[in-house]
C-alpha atoms as a PDB file:
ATOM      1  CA  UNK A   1     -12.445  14.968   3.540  1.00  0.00           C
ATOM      2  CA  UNK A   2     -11.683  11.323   4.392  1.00  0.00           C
ATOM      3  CA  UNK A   3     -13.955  10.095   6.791  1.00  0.00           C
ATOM      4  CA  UNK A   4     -11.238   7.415   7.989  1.00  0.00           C
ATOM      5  CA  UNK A   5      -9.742  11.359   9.204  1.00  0.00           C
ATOM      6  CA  UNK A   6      -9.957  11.285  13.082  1.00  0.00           C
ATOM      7  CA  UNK A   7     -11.677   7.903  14.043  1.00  0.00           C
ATOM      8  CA  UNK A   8     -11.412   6.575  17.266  1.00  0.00           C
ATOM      9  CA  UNK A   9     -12.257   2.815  14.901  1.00  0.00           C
ATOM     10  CA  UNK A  10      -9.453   3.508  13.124  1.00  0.00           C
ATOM     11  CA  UNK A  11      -7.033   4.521  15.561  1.00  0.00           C
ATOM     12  CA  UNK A  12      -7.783   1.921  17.631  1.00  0.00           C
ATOM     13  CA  UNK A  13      -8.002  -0.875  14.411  1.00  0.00           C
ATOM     14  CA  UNK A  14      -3.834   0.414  13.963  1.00  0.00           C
ATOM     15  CA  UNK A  15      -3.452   0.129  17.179  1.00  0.00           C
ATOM     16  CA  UNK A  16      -4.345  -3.650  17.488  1.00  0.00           C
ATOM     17  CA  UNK A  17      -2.554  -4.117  13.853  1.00  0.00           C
ATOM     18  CA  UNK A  18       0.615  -2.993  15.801  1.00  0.00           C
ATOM     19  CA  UNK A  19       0.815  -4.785  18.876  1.00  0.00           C
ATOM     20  CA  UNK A  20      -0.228  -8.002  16.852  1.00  0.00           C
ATOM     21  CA  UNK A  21       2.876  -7.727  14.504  1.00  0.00           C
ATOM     22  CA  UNK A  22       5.549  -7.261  18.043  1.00  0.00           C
ATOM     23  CA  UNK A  23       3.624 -10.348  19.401  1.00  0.00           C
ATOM     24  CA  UNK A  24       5.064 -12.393  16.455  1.00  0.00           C
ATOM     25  CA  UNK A  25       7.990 -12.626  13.765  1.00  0.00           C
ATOM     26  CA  UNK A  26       7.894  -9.007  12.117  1.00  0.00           C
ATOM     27  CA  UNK A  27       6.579  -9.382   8.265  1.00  0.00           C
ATOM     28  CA  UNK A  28       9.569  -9.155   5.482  1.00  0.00           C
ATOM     29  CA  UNK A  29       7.684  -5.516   4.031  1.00  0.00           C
ATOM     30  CA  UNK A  30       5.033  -3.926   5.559  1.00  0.00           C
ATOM     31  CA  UNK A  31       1.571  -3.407   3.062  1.00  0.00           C
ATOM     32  CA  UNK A  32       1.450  -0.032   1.206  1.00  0.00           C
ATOM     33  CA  UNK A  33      -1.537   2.455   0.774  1.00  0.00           C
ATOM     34  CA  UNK A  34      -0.634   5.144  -1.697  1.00  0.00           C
ATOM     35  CA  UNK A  35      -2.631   7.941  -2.704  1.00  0.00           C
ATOM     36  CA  UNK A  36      -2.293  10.974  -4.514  1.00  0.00           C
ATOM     37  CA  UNK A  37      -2.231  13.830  -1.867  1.00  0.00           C
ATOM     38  CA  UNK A  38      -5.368  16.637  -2.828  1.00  0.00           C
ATOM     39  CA  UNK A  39      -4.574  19.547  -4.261  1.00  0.00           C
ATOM     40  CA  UNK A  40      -5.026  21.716  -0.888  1.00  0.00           C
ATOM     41  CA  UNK A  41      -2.652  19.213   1.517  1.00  0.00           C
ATOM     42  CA  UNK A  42       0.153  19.392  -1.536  1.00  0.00           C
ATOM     43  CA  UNK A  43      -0.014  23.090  -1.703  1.00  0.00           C
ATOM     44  CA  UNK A  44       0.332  23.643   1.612  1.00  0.00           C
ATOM     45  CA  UNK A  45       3.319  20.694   2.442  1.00  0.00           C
ATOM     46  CA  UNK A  46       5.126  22.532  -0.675  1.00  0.00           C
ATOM     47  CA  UNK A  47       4.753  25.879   1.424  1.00  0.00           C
ATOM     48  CA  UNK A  48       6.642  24.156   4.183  1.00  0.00           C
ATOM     49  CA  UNK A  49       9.163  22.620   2.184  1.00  0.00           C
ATOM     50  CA  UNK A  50       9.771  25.991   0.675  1.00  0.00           C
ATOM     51  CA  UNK A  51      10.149  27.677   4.396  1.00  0.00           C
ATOM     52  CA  UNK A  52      13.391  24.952   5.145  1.00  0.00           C
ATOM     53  CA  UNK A  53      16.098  27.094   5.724  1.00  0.00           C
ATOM     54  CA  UNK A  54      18.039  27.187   2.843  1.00  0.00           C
ATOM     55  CA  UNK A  55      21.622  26.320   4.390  1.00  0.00           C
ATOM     56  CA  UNK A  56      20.173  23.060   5.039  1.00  0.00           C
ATOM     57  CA  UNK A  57      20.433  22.148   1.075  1.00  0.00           C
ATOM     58  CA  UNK A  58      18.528  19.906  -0.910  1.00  0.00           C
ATOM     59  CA  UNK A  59      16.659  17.395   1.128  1.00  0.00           C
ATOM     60  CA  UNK A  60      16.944  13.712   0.077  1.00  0.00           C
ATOM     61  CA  UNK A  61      14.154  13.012   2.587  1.00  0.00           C
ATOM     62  CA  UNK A  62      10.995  15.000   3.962  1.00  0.00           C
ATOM     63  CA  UNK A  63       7.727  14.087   5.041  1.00  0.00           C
ATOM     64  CA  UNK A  64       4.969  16.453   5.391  1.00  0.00           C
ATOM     65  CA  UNK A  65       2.126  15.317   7.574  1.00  0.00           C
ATOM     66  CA  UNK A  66      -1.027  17.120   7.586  1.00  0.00           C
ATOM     67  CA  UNK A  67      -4.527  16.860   8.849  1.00  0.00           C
ATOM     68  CA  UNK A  68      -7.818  18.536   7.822  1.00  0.00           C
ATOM     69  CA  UNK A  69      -9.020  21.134   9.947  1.00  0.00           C
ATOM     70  CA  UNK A  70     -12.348  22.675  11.599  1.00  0.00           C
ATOM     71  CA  UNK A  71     -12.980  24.033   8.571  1.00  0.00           C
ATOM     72  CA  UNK A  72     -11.450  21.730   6.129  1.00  0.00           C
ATOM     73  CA  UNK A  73      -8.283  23.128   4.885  1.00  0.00           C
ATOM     74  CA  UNK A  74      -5.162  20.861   5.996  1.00  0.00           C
ATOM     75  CA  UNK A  75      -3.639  21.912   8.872  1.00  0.00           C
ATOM     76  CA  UNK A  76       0.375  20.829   9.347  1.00  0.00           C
ATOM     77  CA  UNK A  77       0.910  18.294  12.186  1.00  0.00           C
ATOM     78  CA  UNK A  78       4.633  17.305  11.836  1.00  0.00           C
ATOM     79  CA  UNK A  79       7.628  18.485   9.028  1.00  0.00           C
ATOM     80  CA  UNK A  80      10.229  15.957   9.356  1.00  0.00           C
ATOM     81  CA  UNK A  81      13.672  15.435   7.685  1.00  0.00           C
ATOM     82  CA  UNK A  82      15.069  12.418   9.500  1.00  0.00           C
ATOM     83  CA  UNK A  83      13.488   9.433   9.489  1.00  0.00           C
ATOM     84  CA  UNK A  84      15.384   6.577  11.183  1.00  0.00           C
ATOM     85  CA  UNK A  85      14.311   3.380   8.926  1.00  0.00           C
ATOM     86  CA  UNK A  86      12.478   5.031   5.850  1.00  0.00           C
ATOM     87  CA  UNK A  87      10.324   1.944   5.208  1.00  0.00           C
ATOM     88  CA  UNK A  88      12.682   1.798   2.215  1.00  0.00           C
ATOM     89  CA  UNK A  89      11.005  -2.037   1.788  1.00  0.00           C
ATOM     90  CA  UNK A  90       7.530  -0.928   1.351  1.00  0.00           C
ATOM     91  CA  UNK A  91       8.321   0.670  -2.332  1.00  0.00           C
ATOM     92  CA  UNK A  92       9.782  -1.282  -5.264  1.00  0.00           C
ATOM     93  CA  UNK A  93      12.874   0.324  -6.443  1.00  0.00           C
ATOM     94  CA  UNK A  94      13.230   2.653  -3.329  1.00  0.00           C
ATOM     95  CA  UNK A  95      16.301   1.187  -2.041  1.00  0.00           C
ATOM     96  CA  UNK A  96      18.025   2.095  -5.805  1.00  0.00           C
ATOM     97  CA  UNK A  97      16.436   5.705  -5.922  1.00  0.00           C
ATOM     98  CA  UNK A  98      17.852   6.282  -2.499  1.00  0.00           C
ATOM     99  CA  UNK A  99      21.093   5.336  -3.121  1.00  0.00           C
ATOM    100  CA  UNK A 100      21.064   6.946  -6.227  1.00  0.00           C
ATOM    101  CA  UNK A 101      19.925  10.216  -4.275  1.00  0.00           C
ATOM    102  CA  UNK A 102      22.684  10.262  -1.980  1.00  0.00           C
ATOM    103  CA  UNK A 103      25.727   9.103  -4.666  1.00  0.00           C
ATOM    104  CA  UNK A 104      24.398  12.008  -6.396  1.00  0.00           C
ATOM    105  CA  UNK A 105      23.797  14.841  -3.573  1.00  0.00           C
ATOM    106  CA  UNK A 106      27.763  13.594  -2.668  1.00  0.00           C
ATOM    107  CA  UNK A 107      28.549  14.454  -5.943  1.00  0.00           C
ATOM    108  CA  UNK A 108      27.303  18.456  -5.695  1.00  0.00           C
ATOM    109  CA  UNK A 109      29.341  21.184  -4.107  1.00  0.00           C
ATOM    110  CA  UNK A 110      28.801  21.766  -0.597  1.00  0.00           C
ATOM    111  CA  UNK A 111      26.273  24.884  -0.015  1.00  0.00           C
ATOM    112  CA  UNK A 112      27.535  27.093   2.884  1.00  0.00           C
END
């Protein structure tokens, strides 16, 4: 488990980071952290992916936010499939593989 999981330090370090960027001219991309989810948080986010109702289609976007729990194991906090600005800037090439994405989902039959 990542001990960064659940600090009131780190909560309260983002918290600062935040106010300090609306205090002054916002930054042209925000900084990335990336990791590679462990295996127990993926398995579980592609449990909830798998439980969208299927008339919804093939998502172009979903986030999956989890926590670990009491014991551990990841616990889902939030499924969510809008996401009003995408931090498509944070991400080389994510402004091409999105509109790539949606050229191409416009492209499929409609599911009913």
């Amino acid at each position: 488990m990542d001990p960064g999981w659940g600090s009131n330090t780190a909560a309260s370090q983002a918290s600062r980071q935040l106010r300090d960027v609306s205090r002054r001219e916002r930054p042209r991309s925000l900084p990335t952290r990336t990791h590679a989810p462990e295996t127990r948080a993926q398995a579980l986010a592609d449990r909830v992916l798998a439980a969208v109702p299927a008339h919804l289609g093939d998502l172009l976007y979903a986030r999956v936010d989890v926590i670990p729990g009491p014991d551990g194991a990841p616990m889902l906090i939030e499924l969510e499939l809008t996401e009003p600005s995408l931090f498509i800037g944070t991400a080389e090439g994510a402004p091409q593989r999105f509109a790539a994405a949606i050229a191409a989902a416009a492209d499929r039959p409609a599911r009913h």
